[in-house]
PDB file of N, CA and C in Angstrom:
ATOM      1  N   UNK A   1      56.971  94.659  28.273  1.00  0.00           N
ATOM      2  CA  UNK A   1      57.388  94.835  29.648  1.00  0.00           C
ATOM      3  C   UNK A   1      56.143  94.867  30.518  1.00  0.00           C
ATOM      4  N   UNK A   2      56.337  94.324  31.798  1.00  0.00           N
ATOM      5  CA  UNK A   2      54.774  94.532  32.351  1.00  0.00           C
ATOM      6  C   UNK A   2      55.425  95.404  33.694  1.00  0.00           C
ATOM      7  N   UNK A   3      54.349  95.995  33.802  1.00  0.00           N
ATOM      8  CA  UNK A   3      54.107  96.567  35.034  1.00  0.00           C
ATOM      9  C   UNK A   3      54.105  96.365  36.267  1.00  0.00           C
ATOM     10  N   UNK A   4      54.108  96.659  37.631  1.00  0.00           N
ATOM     11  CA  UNK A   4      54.267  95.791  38.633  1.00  0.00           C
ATOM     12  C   UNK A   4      52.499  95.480  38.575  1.00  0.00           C
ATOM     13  N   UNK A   5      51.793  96.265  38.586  1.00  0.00           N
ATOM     14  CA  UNK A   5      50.358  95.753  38.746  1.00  0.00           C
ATOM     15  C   UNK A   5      49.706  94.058  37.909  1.00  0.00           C
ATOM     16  N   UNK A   6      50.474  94.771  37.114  1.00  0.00           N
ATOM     17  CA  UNK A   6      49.968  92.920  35.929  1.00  0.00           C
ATOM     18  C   UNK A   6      51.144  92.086  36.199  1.00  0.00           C
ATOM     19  N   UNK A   7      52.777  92.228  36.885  1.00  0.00           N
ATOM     20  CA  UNK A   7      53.470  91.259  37.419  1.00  0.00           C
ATOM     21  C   UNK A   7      52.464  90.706  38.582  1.00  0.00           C
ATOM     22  N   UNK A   8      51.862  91.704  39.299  1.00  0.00           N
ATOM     23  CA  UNK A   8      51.182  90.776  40.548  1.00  0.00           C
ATOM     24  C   UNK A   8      50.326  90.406  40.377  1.00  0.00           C
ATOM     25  N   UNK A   9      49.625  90.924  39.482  1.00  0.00           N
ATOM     26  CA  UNK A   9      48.291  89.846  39.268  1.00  0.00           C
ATOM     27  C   UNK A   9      48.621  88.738  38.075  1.00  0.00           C
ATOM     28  N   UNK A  10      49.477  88.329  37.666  1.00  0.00           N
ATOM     29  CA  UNK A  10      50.081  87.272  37.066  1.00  0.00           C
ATOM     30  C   UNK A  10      50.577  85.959  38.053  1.00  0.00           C
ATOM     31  N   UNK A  11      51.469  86.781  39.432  1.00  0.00           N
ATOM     32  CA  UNK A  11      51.803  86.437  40.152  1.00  0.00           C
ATOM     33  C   UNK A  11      50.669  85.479  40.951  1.00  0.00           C
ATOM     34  N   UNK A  12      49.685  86.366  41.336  1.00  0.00           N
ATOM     35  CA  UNK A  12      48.433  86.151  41.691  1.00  0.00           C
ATOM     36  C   UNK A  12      47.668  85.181  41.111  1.00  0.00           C
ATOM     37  N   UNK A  13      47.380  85.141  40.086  1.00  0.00           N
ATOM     38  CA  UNK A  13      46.555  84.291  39.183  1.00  0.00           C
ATOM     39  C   UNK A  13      47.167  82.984  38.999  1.00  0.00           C
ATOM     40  N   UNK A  14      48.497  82.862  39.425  1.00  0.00           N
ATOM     41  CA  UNK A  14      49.714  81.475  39.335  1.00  0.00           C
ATOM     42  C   UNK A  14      49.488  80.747  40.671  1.00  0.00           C
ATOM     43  N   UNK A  15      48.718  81.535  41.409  1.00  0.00           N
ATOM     44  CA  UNK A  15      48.842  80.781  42.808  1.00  0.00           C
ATOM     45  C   UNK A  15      50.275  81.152  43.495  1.00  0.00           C
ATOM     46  N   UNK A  16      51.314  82.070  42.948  1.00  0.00           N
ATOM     47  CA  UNK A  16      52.496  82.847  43.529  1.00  0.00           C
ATOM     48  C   UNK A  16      52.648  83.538  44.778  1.00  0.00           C
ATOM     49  N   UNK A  17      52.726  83.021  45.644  1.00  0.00           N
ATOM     50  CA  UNK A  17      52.566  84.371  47.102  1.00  0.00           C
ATOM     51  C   UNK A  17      53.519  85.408  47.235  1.00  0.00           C
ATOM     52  N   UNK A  18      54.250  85.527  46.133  1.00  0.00           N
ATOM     53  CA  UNK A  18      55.352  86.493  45.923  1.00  0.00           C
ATOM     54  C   UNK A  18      54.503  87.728  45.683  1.00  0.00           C
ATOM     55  N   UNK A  19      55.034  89.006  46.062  1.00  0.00           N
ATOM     56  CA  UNK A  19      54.890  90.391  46.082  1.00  0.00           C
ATOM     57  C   UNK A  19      55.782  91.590  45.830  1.00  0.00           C
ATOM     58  N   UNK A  20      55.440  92.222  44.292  1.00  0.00           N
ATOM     59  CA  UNK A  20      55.951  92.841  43.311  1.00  0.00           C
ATOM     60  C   UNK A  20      56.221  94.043  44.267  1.00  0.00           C
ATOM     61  N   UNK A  21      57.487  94.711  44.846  1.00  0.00           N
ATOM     62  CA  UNK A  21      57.278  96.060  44.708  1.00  0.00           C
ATOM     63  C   UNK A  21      57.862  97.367  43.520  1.00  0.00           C
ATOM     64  N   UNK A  22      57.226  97.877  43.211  1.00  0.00           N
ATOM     65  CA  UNK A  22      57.547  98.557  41.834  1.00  0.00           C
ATOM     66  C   UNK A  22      58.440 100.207  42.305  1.00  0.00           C
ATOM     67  N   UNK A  23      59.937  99.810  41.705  1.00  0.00           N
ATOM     68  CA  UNK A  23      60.750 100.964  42.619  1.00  0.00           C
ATOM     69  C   UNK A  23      61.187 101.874  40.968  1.00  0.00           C
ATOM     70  N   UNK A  24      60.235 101.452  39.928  1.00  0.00           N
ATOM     71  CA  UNK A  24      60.931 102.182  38.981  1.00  0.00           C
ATOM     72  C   UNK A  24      61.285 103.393  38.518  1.00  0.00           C
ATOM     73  N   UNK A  25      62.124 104.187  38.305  1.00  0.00           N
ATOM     74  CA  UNK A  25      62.373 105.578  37.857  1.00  0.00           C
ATOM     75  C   UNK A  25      61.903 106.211  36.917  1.00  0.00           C
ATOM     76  N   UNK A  26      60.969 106.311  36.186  1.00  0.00           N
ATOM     77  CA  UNK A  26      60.492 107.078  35.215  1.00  0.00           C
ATOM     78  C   UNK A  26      61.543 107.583  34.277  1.00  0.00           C
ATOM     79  N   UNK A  27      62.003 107.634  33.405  1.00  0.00           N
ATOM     80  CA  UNK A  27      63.015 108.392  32.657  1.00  0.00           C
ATOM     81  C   UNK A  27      64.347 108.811  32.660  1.00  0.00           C
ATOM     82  N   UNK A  28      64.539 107.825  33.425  1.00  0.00           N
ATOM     83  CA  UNK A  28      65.800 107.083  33.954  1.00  0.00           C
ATOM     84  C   UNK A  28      66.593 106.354  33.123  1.00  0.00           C
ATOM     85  N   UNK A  29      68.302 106.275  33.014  1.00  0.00           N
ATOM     86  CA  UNK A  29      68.695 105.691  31.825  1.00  0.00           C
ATOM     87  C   UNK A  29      69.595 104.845  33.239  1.00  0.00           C
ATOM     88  N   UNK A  30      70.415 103.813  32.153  1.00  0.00           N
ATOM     89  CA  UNK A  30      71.259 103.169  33.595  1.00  0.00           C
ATOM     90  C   UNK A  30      72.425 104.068  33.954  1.00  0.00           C
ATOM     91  N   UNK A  31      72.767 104.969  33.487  1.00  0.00           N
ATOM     92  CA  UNK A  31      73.611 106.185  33.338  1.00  0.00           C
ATOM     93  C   UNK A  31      74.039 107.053  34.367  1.00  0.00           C
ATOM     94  N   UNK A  32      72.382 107.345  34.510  1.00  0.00           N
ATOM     95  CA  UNK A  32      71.709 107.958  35.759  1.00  0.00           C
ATOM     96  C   UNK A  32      71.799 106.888  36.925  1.00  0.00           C
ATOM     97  N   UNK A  33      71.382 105.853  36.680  1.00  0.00           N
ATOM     98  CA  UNK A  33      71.018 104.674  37.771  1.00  0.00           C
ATOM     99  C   UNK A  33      72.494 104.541  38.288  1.00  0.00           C
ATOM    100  N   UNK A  34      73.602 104.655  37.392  1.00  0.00           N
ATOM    101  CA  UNK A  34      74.968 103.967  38.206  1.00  0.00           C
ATOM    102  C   UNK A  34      75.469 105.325  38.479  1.00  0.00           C
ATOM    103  N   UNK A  35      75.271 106.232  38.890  1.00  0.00           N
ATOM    104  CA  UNK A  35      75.557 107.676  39.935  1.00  0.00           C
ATOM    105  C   UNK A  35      75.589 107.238  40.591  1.00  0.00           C
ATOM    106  N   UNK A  36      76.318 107.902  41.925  1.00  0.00           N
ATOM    107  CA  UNK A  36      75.418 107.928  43.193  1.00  0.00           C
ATOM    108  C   UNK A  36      74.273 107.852  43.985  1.00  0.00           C
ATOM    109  N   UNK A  37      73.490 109.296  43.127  1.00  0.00           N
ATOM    110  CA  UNK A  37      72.494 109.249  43.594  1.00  0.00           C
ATOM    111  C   UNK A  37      71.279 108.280  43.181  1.00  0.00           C
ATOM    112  N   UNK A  38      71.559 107.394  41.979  1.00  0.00           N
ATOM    113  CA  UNK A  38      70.917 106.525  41.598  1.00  0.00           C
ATOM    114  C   UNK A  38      71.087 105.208  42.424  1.00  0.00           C
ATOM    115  N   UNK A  39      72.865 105.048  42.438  1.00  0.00           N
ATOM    116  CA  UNK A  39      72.586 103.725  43.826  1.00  0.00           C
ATOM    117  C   UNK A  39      72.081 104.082  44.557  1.00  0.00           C
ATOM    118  N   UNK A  40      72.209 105.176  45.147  1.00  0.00           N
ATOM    119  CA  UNK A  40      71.273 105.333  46.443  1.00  0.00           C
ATOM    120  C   UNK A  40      70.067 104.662  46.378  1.00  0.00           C
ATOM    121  N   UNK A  41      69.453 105.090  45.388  1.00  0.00           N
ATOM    122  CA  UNK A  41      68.152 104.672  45.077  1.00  0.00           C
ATOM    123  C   UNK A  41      68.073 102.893  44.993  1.00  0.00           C
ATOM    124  N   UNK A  42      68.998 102.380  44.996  1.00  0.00           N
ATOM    125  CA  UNK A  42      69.061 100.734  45.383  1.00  0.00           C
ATOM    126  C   UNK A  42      69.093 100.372  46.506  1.00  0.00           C
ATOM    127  N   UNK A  43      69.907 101.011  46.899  1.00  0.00           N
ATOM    128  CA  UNK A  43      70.089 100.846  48.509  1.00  0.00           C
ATOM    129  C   UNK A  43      68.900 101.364  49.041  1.00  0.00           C
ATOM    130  N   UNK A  44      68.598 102.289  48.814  1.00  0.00           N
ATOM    131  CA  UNK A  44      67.259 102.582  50.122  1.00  0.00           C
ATOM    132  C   UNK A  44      65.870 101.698  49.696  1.00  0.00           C
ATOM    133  N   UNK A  45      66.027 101.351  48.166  1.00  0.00           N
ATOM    134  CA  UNK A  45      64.445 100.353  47.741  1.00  0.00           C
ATOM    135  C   UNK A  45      65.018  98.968  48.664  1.00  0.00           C
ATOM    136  N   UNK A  46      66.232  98.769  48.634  1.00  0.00           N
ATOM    137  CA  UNK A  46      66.293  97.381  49.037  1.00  0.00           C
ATOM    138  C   UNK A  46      66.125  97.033  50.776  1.00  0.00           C
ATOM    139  N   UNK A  47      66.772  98.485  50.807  1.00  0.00           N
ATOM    140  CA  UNK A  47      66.569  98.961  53.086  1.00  0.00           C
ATOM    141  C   UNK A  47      64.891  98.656  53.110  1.00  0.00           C
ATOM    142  N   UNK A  48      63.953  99.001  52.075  1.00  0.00           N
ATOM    143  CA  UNK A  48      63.031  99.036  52.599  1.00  0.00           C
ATOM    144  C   UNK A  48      62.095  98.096  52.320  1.00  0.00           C
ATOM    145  N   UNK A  49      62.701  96.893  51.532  1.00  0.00           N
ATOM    146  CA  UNK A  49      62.205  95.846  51.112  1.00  0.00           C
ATOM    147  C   UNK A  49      63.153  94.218  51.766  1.00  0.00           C
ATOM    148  N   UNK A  50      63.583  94.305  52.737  1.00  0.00           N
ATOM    149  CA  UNK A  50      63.987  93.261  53.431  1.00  0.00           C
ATOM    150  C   UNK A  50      64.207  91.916  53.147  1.00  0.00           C
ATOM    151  N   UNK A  51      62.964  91.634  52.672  1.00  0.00           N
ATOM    152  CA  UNK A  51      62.558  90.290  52.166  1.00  0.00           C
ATOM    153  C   UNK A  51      62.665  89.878  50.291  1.00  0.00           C
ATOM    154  N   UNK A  52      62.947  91.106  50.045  1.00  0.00           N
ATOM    155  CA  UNK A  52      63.148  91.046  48.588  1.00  0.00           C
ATOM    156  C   UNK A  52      64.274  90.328  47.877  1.00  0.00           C
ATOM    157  N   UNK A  53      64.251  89.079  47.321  1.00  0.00           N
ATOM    158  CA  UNK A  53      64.745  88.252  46.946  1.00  0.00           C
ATOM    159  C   UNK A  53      65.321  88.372  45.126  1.00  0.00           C
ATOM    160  N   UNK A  54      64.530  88.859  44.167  1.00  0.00           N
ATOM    161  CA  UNK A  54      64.588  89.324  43.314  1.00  0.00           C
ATOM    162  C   UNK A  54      64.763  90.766  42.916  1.00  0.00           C
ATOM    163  N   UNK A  55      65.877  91.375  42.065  1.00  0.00           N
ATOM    164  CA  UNK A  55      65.434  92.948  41.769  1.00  0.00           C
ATOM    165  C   UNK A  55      65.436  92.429  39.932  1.00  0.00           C
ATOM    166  N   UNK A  56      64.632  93.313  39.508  1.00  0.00           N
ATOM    167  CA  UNK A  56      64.384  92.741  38.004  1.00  0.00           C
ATOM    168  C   UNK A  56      64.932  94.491  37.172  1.00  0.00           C
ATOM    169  N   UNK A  57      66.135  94.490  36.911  1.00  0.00           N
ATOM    170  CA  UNK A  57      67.007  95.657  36.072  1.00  0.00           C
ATOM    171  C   UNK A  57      66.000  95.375  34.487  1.00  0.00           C
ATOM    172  N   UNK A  58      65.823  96.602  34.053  1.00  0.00           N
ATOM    173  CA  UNK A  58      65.365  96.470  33.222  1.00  0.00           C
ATOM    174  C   UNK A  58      65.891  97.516  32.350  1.00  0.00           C
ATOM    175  N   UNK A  59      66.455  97.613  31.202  1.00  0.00           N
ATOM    176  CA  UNK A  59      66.901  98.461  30.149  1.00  0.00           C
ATOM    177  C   UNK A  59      66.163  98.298  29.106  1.00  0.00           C
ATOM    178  N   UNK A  60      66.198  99.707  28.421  1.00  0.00           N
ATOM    179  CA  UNK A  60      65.182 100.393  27.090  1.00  0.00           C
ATOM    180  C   UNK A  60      64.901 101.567  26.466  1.00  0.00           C
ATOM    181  N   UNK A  61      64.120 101.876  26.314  1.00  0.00           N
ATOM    182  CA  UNK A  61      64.373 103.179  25.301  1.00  0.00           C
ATOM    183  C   UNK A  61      65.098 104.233  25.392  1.00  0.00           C
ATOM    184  N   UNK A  62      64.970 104.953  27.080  1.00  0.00           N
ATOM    185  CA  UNK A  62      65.593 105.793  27.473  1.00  0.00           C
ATOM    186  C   UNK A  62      66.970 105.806  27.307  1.00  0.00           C
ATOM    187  N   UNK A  63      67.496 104.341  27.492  1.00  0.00           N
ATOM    188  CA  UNK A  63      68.783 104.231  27.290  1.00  0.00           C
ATOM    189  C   UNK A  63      69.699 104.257  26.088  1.00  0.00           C
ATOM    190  N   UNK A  64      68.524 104.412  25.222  1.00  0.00           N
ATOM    191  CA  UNK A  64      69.064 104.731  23.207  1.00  0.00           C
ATOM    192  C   UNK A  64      68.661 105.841  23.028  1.00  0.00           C
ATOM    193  N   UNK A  65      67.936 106.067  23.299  1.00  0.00           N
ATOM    194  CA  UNK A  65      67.018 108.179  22.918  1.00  0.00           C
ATOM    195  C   UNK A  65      67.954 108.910  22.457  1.00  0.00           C
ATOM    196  N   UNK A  66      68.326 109.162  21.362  1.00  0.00           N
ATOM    197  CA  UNK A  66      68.802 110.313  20.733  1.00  0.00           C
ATOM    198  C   UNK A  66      70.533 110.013  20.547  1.00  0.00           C
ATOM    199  N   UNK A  67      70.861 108.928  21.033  1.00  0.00           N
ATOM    200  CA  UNK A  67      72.050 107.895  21.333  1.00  0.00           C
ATOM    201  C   UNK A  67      72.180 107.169  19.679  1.00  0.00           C
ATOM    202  N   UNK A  68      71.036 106.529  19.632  1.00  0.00           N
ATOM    203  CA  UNK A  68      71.097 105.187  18.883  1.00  0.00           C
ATOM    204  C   UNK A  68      70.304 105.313  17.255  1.00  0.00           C
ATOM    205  N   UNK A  69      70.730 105.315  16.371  1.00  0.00           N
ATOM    206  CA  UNK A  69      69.916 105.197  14.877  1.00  0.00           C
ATOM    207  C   UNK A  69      70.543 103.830  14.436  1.00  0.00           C
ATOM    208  N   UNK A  70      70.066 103.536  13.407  1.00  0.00           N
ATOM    209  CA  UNK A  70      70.237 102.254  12.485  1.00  0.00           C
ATOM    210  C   UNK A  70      70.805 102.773  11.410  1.00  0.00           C
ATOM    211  N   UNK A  71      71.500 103.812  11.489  1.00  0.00           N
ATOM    212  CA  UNK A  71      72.734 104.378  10.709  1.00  0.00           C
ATOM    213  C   UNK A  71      74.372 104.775  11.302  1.00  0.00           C
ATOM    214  N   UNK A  72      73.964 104.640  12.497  1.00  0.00           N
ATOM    215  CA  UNK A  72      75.062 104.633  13.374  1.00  0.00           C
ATOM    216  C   UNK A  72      76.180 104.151  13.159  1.00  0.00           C
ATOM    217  N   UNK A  73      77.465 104.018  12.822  1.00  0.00           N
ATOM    218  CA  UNK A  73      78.728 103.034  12.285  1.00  0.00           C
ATOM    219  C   UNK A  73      78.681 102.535  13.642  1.00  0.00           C
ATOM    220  N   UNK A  74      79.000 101.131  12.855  1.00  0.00           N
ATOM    221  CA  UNK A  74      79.574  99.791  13.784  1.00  0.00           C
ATOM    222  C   UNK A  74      80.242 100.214  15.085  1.00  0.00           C
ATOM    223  N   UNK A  75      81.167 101.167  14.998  1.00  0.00           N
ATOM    224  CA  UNK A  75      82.351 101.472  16.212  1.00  0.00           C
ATOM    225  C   UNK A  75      82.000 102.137  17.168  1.00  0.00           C
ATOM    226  N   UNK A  76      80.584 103.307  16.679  1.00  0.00           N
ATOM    227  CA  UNK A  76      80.258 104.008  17.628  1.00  0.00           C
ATOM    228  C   UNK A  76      78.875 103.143  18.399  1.00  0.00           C
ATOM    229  N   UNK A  77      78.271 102.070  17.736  1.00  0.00           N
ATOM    230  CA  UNK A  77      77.211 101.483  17.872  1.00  0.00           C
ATOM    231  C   UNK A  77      78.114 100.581  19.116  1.00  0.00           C
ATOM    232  N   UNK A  78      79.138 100.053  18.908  1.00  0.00           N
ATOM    233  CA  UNK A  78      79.643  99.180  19.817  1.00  0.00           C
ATOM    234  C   UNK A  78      80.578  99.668  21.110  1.00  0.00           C
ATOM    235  N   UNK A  79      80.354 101.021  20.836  1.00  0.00           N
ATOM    236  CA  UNK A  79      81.266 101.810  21.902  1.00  0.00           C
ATOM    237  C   UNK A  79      79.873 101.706  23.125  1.00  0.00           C
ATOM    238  N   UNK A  80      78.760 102.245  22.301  1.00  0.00           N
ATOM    239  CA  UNK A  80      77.284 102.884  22.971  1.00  0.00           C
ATOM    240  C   UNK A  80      76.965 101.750  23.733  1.00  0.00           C
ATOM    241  N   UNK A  81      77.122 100.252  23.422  1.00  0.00           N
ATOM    242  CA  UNK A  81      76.471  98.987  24.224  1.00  0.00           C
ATOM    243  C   UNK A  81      77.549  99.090  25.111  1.00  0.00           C
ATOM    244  N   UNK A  82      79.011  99.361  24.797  1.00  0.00           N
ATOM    245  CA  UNK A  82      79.710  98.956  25.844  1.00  0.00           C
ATOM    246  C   UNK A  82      79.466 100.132  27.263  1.00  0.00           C
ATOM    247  N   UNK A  83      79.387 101.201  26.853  1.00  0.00           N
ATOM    248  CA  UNK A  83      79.387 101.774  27.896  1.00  0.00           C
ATOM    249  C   UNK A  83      77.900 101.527  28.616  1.00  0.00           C
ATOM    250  N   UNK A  84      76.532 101.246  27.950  1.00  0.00           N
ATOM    251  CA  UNK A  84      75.702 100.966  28.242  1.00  0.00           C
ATOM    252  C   UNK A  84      75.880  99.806  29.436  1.00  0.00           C
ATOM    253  N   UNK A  85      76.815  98.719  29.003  1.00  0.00           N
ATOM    254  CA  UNK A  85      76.855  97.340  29.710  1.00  0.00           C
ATOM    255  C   UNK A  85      77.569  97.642  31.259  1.00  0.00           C
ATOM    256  N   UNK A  86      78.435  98.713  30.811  1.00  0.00           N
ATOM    257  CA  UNK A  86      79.585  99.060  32.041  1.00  0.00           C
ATOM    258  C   UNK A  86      78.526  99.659  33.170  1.00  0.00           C
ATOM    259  N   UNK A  87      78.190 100.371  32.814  1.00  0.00           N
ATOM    260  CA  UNK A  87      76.773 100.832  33.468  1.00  0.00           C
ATOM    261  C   UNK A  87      76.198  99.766  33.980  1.00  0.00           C
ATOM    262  N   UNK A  88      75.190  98.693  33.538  1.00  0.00           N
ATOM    263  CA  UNK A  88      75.058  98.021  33.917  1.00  0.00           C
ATOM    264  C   UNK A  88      75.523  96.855  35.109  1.00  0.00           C
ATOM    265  N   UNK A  89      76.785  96.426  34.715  1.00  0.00           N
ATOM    266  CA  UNK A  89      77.738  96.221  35.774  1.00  0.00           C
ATOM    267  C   UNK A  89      77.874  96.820  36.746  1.00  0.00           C
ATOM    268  N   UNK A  90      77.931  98.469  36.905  1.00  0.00           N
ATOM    269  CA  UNK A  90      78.113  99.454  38.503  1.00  0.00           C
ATOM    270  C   UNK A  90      77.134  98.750  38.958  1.00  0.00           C
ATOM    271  N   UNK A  91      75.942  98.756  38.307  1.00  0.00           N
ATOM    272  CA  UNK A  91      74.347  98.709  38.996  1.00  0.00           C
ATOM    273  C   UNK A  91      74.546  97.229  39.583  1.00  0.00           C
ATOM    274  N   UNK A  92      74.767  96.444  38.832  1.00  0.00           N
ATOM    275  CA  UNK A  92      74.569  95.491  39.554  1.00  0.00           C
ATOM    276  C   UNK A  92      75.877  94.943  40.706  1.00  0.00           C
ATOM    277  N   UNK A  93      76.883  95.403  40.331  1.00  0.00           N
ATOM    278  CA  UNK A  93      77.970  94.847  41.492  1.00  0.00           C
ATOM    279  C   UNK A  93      77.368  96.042  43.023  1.00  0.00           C
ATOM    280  N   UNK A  94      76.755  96.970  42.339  1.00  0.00           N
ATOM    281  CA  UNK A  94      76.094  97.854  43.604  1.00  0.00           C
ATOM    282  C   UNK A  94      75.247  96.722  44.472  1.00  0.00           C
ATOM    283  N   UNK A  95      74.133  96.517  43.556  1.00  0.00           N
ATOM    284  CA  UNK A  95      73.008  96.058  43.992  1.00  0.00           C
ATOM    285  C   UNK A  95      73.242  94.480  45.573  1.00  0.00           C
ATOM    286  N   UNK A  96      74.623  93.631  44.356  1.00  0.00           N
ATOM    287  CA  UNK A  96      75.062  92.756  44.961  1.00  0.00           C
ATOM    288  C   UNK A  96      76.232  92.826  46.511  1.00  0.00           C
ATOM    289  N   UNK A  97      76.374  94.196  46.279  1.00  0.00           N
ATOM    290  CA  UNK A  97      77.262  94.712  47.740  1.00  0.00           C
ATOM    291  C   UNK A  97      75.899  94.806  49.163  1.00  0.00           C
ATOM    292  N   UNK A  98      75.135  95.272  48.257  1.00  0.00           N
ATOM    293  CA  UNK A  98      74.078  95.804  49.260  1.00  0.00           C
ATOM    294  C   UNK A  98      73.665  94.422  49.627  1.00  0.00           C
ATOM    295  N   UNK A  99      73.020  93.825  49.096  1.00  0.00           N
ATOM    296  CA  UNK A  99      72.493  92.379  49.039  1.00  0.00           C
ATOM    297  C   UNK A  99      72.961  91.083  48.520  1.00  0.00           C
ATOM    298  N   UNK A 100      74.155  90.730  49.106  1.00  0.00           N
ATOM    299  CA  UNK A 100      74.501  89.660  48.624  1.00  0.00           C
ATOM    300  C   UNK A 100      73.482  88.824  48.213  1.00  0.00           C
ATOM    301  N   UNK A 101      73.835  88.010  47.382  1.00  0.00           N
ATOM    302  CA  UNK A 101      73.181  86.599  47.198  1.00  0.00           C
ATOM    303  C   UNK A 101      71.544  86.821  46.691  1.00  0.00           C
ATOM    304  N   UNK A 102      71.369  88.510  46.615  1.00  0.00           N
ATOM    305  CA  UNK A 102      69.663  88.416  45.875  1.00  0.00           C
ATOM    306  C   UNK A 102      70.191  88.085  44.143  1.00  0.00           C
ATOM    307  N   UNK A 103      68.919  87.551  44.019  1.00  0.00           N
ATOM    308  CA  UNK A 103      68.847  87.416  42.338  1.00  0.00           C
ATOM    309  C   UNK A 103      68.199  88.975  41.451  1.00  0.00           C
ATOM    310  N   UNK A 104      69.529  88.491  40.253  1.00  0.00           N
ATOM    311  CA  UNK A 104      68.875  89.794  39.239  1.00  0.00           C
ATOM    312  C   UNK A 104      68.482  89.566  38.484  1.00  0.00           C
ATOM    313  N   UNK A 105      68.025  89.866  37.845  1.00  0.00           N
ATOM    314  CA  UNK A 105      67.340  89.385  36.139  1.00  0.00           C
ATOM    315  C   UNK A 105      67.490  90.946  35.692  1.00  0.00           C
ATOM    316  N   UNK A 106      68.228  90.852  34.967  1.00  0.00           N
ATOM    317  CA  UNK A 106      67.856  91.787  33.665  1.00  0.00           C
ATOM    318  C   UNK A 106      67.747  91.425  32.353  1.00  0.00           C
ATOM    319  N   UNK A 107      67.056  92.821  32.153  1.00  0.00           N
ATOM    320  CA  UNK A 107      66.482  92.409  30.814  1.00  0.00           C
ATOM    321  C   UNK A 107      66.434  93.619  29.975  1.00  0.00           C
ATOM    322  N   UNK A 108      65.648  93.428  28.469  1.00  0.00           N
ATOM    323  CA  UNK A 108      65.444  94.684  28.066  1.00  0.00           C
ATOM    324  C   UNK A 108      63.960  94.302  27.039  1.00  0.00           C
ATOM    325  N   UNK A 109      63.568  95.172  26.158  1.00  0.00           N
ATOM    326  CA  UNK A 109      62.460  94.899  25.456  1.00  0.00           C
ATOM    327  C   UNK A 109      62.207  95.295  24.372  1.00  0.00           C
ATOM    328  N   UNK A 110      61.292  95.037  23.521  1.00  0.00           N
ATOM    329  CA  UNK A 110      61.464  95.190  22.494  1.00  0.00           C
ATOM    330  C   UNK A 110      62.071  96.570  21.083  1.00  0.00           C
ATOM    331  N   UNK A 111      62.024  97.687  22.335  1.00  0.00           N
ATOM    332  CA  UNK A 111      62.283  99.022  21.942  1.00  0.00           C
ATOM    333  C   UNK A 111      63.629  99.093  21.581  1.00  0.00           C
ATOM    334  N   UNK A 112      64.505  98.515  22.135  1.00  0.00           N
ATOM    335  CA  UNK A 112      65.997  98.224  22.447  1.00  0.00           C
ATOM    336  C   UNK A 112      66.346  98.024  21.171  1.00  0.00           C
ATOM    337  N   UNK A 113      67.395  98.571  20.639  1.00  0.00           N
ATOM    338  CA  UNK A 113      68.170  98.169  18.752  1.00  0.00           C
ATOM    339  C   UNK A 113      67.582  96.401  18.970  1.00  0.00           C
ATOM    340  N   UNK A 114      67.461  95.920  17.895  1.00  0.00           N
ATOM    341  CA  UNK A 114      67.684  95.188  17.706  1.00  0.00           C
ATOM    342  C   UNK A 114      68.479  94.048  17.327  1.00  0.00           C
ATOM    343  N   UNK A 115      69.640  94.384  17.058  1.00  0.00           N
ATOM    344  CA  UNK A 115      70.199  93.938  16.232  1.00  0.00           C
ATOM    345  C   UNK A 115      71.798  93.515  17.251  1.00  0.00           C
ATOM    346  N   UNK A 116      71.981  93.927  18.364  1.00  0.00           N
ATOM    347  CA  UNK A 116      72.618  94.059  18.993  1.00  0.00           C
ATOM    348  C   UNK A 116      72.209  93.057  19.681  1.00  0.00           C
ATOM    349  N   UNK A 117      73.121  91.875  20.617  1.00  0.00           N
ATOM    350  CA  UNK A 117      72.973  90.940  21.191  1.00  0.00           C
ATOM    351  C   UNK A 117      73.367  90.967  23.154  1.00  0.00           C
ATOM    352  N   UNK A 118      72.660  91.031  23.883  1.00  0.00           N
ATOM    353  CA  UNK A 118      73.116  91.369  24.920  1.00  0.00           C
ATOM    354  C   UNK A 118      73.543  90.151  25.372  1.00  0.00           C
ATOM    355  N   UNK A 119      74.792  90.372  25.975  1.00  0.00           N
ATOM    356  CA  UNK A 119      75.882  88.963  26.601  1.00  0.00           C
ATOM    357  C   UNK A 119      76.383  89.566  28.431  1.00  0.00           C
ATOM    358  N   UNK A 120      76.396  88.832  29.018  1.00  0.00           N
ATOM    359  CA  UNK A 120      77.184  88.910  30.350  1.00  0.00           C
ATOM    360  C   UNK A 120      78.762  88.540  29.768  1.00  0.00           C
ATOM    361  N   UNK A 121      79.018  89.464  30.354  1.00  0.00           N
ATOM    362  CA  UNK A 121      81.036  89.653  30.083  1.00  0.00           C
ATOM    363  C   UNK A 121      81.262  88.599  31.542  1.00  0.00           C
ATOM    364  N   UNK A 122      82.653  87.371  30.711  1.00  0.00           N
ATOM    365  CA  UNK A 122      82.654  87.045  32.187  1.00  0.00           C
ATOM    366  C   UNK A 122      83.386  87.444  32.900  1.00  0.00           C
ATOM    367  N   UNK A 123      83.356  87.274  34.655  1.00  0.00           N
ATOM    368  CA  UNK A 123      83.840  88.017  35.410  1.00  0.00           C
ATOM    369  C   UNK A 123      84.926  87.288  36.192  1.00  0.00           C
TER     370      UNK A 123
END
């Protein structure tokens, strides 16, 4: 996962005139993020970023911590992504109320089970 500092100087080094702002939550699960008070926290990064064309969702460890083993049965392993994903979904049908038409990218990284395949449910 990179950072906003090495997204912009990546950005930078590409000849990119795009500009990273880094609104991330520290220890934050998407759990937290699809509250209230977590949209909030979309809505006011995005009030204060105007021009922001991209938001880049990112899921990972926090979101398995003490959740997730590689002993886990199948049913509860597939309950945990789903509600994980549903989550996901608040966040982003949030994100897309606030801002129509910005692009999302999410993602996740290498910390994330492995073994589990992340899919967009269609809508």
């Amino acid at each position: 996962m990179l950072a906003a500092p090495a997204l912009q100087q990546a950005l930078t080094d590409h000849g990119l005139p795009d500009t990273v702002a880094n609104a991330a939550v520290p220890g934050e699960t998407v759990g937290d993020l699809s509250k209230p008070p977590g949209l909030q926290h979309f809505t006011d990064t995005l009030a204060a970023h105007l021009d922001a064309d991209l938001v880049h969702l990112s899921i990972g460890s926090n979101d398995f911590l003490g959740q997730w083993s590689s002993s886990l049965p199948p049913a509860q392993e597939a309950a945990l992504f789903a509600a994980i994903l549903d989550d996901v979904e608040t966040i982003v049908d949030h994100i897309l109320a606030v801002r129509p038409g910005v692009e999302i990218l999410w993602s996740s990284y290498a910390t994330s089970p492995g073994r589990y395949r992340w899919a967009p449910r269609p809508r």
